[in-house]
N, C-alpha and C. Protein backbone atom coordinates (compact mmCIF):
# COMPACT_ATOMS: atom_id res chain seq x y z
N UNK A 1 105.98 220.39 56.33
CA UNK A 1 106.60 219.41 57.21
C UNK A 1 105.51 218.56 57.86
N UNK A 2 105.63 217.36 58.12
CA UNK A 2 105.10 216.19 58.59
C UNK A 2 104.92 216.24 59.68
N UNK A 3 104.07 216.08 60.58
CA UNK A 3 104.09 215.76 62.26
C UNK A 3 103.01 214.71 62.51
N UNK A 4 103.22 213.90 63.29
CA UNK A 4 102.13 213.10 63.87
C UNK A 4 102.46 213.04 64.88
N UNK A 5 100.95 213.39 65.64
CA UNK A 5 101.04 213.86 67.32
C UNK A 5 100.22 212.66 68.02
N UNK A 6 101.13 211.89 69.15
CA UNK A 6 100.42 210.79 69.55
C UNK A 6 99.91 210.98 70.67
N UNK A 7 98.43 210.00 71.44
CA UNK A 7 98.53 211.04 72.71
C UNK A 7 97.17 209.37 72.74
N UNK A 8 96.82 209.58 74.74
CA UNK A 8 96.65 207.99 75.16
C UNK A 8 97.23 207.16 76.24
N UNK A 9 98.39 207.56 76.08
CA UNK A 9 99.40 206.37 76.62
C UNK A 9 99.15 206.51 78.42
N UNK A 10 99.64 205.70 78.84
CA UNK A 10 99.63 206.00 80.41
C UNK A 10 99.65 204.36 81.03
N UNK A 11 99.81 204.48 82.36
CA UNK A 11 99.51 203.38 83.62
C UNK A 11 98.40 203.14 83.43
N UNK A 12 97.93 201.61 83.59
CA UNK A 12 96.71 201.05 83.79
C UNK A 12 97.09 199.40 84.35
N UNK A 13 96.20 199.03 85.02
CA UNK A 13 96.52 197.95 85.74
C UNK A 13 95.91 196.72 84.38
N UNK A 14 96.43 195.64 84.89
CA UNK A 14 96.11 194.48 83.78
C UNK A 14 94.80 194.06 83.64
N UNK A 15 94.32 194.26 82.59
CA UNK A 15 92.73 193.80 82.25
C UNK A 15 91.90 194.86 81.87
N UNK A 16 92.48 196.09 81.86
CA UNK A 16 91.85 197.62 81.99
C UNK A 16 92.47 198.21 80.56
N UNK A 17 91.66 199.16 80.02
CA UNK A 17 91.92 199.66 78.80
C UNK A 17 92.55 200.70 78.45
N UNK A 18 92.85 201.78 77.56
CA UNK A 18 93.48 202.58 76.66
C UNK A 18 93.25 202.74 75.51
N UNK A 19 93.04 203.88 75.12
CA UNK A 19 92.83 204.06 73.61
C UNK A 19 93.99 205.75 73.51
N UNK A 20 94.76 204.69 71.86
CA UNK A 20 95.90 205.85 71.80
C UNK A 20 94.78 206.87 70.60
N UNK A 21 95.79 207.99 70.30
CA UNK A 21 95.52 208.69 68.96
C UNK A 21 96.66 209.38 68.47
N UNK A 22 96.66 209.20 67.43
CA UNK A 22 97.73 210.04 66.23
C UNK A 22 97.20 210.46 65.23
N UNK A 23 96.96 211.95 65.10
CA UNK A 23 96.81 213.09 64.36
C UNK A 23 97.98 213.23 63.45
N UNK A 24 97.59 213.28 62.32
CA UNK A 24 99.00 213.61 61.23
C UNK A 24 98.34 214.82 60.72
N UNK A 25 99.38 215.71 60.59
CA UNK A 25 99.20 217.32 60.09
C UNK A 25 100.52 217.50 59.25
N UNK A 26 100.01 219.07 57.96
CA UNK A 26 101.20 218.52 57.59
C UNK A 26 101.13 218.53 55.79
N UNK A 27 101.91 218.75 55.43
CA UNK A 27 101.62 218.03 53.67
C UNK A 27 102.24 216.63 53.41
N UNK A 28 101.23 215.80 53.97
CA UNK A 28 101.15 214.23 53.47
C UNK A 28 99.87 213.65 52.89
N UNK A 29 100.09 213.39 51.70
CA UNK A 29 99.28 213.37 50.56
C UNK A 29 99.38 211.84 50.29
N UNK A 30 97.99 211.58 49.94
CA UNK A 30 98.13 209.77 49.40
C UNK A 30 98.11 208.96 50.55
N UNK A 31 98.07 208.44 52.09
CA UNK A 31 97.91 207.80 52.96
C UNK A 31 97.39 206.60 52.28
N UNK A 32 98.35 205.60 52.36
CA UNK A 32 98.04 204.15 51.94
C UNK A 32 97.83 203.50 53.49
N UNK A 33 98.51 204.08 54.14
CA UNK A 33 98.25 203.05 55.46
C UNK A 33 98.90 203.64 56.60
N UNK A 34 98.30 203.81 57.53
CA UNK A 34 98.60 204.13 59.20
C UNK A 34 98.38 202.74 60.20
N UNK A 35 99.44 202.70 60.74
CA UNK A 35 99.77 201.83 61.82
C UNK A 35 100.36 202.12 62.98
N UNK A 36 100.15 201.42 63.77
CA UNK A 36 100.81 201.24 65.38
C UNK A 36 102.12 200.07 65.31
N UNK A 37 103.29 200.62 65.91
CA UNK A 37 104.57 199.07 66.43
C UNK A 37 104.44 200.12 67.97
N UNK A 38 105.48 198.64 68.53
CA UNK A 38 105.68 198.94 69.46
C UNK A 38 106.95 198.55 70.35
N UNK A 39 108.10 199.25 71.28
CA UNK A 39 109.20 198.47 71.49
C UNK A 39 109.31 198.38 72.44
N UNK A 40 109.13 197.21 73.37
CA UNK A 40 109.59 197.09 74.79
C UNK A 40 111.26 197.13 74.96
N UNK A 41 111.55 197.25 76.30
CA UNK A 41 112.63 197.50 76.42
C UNK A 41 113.60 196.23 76.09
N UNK A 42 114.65 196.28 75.59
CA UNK A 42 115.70 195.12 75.13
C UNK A 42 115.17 194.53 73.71
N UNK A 43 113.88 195.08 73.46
CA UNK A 43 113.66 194.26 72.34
C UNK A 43 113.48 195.19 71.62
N UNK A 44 113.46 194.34 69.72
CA UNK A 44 113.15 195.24 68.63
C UNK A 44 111.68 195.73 68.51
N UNK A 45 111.41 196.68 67.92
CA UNK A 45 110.27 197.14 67.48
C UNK A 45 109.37 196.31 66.51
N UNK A 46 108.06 196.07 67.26
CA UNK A 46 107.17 195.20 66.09
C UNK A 46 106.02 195.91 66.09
N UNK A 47 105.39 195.84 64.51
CA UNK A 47 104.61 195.87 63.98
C UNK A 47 103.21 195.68 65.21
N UNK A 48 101.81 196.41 65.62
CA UNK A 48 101.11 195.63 66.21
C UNK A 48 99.72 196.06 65.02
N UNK A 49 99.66 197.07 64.59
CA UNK A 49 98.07 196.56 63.89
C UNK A 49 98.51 197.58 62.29
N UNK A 50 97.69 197.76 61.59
CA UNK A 50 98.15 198.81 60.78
C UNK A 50 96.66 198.42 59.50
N UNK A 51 96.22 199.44 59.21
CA UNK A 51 95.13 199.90 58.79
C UNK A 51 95.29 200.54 57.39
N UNK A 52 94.51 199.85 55.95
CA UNK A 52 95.19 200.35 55.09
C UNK A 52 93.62 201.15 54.53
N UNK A 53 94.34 202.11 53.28
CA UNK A 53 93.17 203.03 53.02
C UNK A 53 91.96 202.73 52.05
N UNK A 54 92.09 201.07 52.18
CA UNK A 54 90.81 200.32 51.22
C UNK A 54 90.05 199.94 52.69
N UNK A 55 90.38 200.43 54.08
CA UNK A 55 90.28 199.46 55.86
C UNK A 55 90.35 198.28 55.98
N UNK A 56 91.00 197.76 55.02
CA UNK A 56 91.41 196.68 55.44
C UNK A 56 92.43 196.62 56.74
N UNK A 57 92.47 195.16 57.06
CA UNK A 57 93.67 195.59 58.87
C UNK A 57 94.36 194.35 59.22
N UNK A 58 95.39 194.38 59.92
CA UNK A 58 96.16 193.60 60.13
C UNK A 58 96.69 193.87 61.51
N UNK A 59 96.89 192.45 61.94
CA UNK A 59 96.98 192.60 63.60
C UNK A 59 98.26 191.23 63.95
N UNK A 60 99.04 192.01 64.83
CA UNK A 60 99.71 190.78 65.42
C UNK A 60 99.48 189.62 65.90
N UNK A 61 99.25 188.74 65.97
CA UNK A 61 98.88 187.02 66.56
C UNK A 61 98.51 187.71 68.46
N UNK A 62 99.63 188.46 68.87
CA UNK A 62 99.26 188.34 70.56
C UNK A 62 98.07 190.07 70.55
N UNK A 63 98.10 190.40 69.97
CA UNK A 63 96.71 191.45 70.34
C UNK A 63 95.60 191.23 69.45
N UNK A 64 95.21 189.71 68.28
CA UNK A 64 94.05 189.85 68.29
C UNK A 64 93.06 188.98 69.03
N UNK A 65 91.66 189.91 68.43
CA UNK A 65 90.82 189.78 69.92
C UNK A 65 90.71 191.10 70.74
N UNK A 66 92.15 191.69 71.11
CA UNK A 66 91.89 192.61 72.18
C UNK A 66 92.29 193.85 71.79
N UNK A 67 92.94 194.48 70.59
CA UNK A 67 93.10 195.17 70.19
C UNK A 67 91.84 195.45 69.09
N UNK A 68 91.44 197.29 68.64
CA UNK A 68 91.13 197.45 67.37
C UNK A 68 91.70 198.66 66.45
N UNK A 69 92.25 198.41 65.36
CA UNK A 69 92.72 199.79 65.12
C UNK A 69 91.68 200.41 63.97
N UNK A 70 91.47 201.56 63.87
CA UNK A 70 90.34 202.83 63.18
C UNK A 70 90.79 203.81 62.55
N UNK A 71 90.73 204.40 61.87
CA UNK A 71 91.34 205.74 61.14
C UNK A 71 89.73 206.49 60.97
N UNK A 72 90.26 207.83 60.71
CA UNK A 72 89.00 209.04 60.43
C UNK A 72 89.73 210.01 59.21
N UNK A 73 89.79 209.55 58.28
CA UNK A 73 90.07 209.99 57.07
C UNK A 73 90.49 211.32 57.30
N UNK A 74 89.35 212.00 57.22
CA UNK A 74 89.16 213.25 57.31
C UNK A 74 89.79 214.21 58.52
N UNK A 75 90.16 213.39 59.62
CA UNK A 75 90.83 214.11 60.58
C UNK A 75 92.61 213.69 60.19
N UNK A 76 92.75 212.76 59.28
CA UNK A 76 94.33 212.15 59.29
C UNK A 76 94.55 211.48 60.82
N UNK A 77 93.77 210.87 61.59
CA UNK A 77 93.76 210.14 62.91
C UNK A 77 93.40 208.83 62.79
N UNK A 78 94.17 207.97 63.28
CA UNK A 78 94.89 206.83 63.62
C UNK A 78 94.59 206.61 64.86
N UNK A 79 93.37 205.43 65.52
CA UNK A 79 93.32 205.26 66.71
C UNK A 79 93.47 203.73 66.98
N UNK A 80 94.04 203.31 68.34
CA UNK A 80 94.11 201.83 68.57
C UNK A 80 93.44 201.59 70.30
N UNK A 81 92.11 201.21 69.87
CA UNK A 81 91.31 200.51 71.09
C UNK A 81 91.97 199.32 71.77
N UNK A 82 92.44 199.73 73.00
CA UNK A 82 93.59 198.56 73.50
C UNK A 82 92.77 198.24 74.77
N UNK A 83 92.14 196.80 75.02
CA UNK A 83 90.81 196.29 75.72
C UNK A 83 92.00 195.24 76.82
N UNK A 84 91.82 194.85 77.33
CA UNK A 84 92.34 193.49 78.29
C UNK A 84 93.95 193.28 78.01
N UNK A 85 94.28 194.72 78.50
CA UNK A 85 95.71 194.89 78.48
C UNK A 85 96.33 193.39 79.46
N UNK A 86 97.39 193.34 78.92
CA UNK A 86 98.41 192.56 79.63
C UNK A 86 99.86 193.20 79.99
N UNK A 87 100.74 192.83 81.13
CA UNK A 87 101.86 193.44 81.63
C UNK A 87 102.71 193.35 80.10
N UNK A 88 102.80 191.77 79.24
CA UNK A 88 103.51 192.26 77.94
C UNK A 88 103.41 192.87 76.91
N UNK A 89 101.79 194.00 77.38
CA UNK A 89 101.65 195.26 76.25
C UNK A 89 102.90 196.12 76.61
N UNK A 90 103.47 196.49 77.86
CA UNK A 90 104.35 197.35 78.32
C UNK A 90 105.44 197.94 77.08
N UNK A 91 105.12 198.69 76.69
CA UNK A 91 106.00 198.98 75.24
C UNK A 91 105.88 200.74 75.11
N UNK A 92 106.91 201.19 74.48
CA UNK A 92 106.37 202.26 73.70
C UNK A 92 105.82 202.24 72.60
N UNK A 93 104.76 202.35 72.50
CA UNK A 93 103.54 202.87 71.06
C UNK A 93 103.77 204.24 70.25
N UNK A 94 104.55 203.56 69.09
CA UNK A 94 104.88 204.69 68.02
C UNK A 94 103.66 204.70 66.33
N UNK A 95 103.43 205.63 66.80
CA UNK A 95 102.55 205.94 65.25
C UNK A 95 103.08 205.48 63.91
N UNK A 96 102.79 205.07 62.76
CA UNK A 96 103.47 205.55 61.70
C UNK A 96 102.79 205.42 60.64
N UNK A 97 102.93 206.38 59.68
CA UNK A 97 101.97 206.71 58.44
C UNK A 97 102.58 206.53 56.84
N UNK A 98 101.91 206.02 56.49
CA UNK A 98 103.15 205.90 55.01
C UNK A 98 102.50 206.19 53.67
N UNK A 99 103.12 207.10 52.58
CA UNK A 99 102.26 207.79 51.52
C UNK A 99 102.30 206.64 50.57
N UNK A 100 101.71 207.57 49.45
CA UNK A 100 101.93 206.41 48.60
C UNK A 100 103.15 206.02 47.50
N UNK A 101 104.02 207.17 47.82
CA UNK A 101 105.20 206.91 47.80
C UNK A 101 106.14 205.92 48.55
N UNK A 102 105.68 205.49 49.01
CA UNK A 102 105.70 204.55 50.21
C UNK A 102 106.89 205.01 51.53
N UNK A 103 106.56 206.70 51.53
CA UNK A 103 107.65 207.65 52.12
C UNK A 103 107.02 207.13 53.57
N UNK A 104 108.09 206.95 55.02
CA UNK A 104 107.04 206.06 56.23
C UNK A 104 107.54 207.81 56.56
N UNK A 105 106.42 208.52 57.80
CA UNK A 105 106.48 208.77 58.83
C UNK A 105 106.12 208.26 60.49
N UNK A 106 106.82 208.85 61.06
CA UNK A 106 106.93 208.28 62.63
C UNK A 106 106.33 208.89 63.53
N UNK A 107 105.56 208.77 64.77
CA UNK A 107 105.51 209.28 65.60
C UNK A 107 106.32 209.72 66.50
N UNK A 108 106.23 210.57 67.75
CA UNK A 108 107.52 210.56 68.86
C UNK A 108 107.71 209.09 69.74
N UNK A 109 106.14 208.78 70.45
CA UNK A 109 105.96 207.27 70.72
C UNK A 109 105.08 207.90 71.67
N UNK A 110 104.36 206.81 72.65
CA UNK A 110 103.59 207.43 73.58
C UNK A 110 103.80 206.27 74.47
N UNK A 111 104.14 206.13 75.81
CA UNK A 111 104.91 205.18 76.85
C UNK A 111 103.20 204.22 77.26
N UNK A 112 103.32 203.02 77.31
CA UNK A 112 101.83 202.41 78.16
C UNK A 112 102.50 201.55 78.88
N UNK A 113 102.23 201.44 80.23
CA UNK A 113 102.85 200.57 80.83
C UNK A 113 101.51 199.73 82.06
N UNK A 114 101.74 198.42 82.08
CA UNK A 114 100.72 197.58 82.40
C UNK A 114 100.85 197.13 83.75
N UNK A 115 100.12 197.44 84.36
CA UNK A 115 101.06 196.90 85.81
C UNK A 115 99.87 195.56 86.05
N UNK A 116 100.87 194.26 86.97
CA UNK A 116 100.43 193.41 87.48
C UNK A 116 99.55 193.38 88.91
């Protein structure tokens, strides 16, 4: 069974940083790509960076610059350096990992909330 354990999240005032992590454990074999979305409240869930297993990376229009996302192969960890937060990072930050089956797993989410 699959788990990815996210952990990071918390209060921080605007301009101040965070760095999440997601550990995947587990029999998931083949990792083409681990990424971060994220869903503020009323809205849908988007995509914010996602990291593929050639490292290549991809980033939303409003976190680049201030975001970086990293993987450690060898640990199955997924990290996102989150630098000059803003109040509209306020989202839950969900992990997700996808084989090369292109089977996705999810994280639980991990809450960041930005205060003004």
């Amino acid at each position: 069974q699959v788990q990815l354990v996210e952990s990071g999240g918390g209060l921080v005032q605007a301009g101040g940083s965070l760095k999440l992590s997601c550990a995947a454990s587990g029999s998931i074999f083949g990792i083409i790509s681990m990424g971060w979305y994220r869903q503020a409240p009323g809205k849908q869930r988007e995509l914010v960076a996602v990291i593929f297993s050639s490292g290549s990376t991809t980033y939303v229009d409003s976190v680049k610059g201030r975001f970086t996302i990293s993987r450690d192969n060898a640990k199955k960890t997924v990290y996102l350096q989150m630098n000059t937060l803003k109040p509209e990072d306020t989202a839950v930050y969900y992990c997700r990992v996808t084989n090369s089956l292109g089977s996705p797993y999810w994280g639980q989410g991990t809450q960041v909330t930005v205060s003004s």
